[in-house]
C-alpha atoms as a PDB file:
ATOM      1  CA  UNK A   1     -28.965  17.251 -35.215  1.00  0.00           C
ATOM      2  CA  UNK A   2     -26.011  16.813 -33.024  1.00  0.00           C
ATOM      3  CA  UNK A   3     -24.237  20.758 -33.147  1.00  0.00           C
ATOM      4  CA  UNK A   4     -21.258  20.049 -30.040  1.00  0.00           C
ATOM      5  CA  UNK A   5     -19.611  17.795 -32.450  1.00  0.00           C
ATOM      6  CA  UNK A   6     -19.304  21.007 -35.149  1.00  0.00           C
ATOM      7  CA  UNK A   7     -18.616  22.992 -32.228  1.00  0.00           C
ATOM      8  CA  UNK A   8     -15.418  20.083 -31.727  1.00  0.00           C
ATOM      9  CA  UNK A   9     -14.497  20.396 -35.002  1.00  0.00           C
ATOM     10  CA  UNK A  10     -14.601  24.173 -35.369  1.00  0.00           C
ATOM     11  CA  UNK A  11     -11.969  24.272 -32.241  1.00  0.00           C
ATOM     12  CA  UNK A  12      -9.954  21.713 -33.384  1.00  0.00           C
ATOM     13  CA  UNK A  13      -9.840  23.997 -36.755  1.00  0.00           C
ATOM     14  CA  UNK A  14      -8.845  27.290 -34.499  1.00  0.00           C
ATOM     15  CA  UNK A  15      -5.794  25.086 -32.919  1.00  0.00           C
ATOM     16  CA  UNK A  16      -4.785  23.952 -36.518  1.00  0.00           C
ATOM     17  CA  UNK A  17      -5.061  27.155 -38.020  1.00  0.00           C
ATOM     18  CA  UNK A  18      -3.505  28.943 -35.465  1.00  0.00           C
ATOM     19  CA  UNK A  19      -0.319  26.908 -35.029  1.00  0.00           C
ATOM     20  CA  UNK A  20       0.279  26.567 -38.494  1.00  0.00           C
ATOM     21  CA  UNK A  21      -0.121  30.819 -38.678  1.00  0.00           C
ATOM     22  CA  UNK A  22       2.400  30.690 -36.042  1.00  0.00           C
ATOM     23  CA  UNK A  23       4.914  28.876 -37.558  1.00  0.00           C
ATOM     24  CA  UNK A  24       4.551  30.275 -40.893  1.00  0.00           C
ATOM     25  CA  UNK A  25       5.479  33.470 -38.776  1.00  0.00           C
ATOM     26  CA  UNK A  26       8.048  32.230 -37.099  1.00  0.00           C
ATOM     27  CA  UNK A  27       9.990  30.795 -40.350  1.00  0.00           C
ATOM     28  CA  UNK A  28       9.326  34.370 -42.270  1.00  0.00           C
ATOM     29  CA  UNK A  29      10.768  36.119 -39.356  1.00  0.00           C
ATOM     30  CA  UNK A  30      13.405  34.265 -38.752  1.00  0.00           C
ATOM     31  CA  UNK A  31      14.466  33.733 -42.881  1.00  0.00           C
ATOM     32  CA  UNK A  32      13.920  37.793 -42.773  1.00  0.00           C
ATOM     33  CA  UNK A  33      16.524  38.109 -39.931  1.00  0.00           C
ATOM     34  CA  UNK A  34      18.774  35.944 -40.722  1.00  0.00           C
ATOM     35  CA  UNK A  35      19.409  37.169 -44.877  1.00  0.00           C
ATOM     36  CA  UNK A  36      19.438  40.868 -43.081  1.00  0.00           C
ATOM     37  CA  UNK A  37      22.042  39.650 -41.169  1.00  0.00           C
ATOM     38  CA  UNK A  38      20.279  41.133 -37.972  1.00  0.00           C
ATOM     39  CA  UNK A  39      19.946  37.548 -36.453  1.00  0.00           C
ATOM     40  CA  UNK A  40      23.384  36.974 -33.683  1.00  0.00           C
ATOM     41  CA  UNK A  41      26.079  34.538 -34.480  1.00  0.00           C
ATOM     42  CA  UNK A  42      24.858  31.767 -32.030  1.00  0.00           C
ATOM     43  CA  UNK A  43      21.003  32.135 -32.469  1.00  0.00           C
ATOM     44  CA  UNK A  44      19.428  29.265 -34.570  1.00  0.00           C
ATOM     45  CA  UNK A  45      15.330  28.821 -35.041  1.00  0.00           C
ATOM     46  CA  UNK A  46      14.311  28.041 -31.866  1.00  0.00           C
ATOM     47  CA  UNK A  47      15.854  31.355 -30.191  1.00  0.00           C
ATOM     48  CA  UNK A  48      13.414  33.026 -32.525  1.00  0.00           C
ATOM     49  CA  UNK A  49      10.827  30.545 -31.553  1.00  0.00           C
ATOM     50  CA  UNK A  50      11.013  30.516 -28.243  1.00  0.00           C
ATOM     51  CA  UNK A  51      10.857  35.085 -28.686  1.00  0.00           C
ATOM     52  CA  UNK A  52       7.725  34.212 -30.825  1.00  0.00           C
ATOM     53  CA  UNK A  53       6.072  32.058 -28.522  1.00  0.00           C
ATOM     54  CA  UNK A  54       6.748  34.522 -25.827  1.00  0.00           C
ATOM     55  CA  UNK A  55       4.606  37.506 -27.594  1.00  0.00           C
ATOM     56  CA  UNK A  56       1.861  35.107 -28.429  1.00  0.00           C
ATOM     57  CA  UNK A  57       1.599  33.874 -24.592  1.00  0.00           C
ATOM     58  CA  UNK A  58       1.656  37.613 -23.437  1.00  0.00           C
ATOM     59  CA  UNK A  59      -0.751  38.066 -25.720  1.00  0.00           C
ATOM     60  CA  UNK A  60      -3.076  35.455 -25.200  1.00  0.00           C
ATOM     61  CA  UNK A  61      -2.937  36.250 -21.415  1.00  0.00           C
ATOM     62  CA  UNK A  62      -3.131  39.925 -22.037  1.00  0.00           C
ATOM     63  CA  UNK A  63      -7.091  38.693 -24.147  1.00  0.00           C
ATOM     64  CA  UNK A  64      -8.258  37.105 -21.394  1.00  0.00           C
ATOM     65  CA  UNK A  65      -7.312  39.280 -18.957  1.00  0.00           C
ATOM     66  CA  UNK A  66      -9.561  42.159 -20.667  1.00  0.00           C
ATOM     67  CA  UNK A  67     -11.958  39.955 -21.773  1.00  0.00           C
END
C-alpha cells in the first residue's frame, strides 16, 4: 500500500478547504459591512480581503511560532 500519496491528497484537501473557508468569510464579512453601511465610501472587496488575509497570516505565524 502506497500511504504518501493519501498523505498528498489529504494536504491538497486542507489547501482546498481552507481557501474556500476563507473566502466564504471574506464575502459574508464584507456583504455584512457593506448592507450595515459600516464599510467606507472608497473600499471595494479586496480592501476587506487584503484586512482578511492579514489576520489569517498573523495567525498562521502566530501557530507556528507556539507550536
Amino acid at each position: 500500500m502506497n500511504f504518501e500519496q493519501y498523505k498528498q491528497v489529504e494536504k491538497l484537501g486542507k489547501v482546498v478547504g481552507y481557501t474556500v473557508a476563507y473566502f466564504i468569510f471574506t464575502t459574508a464579512l464584507f456583504f455584512l459591512l457593506y448592507f450595515s453601511k459600516k464599510l467606507p465610501g472608497n473600499w471595494n472587496y479586496l480592501n476587506v480581503m487584503a484586512i482578511t488575509s492579514l489576520v489569517a497570516l498573523t495567525g498562521q505565524i502566530l501557530y507556528r511560532l507556539l507550536k
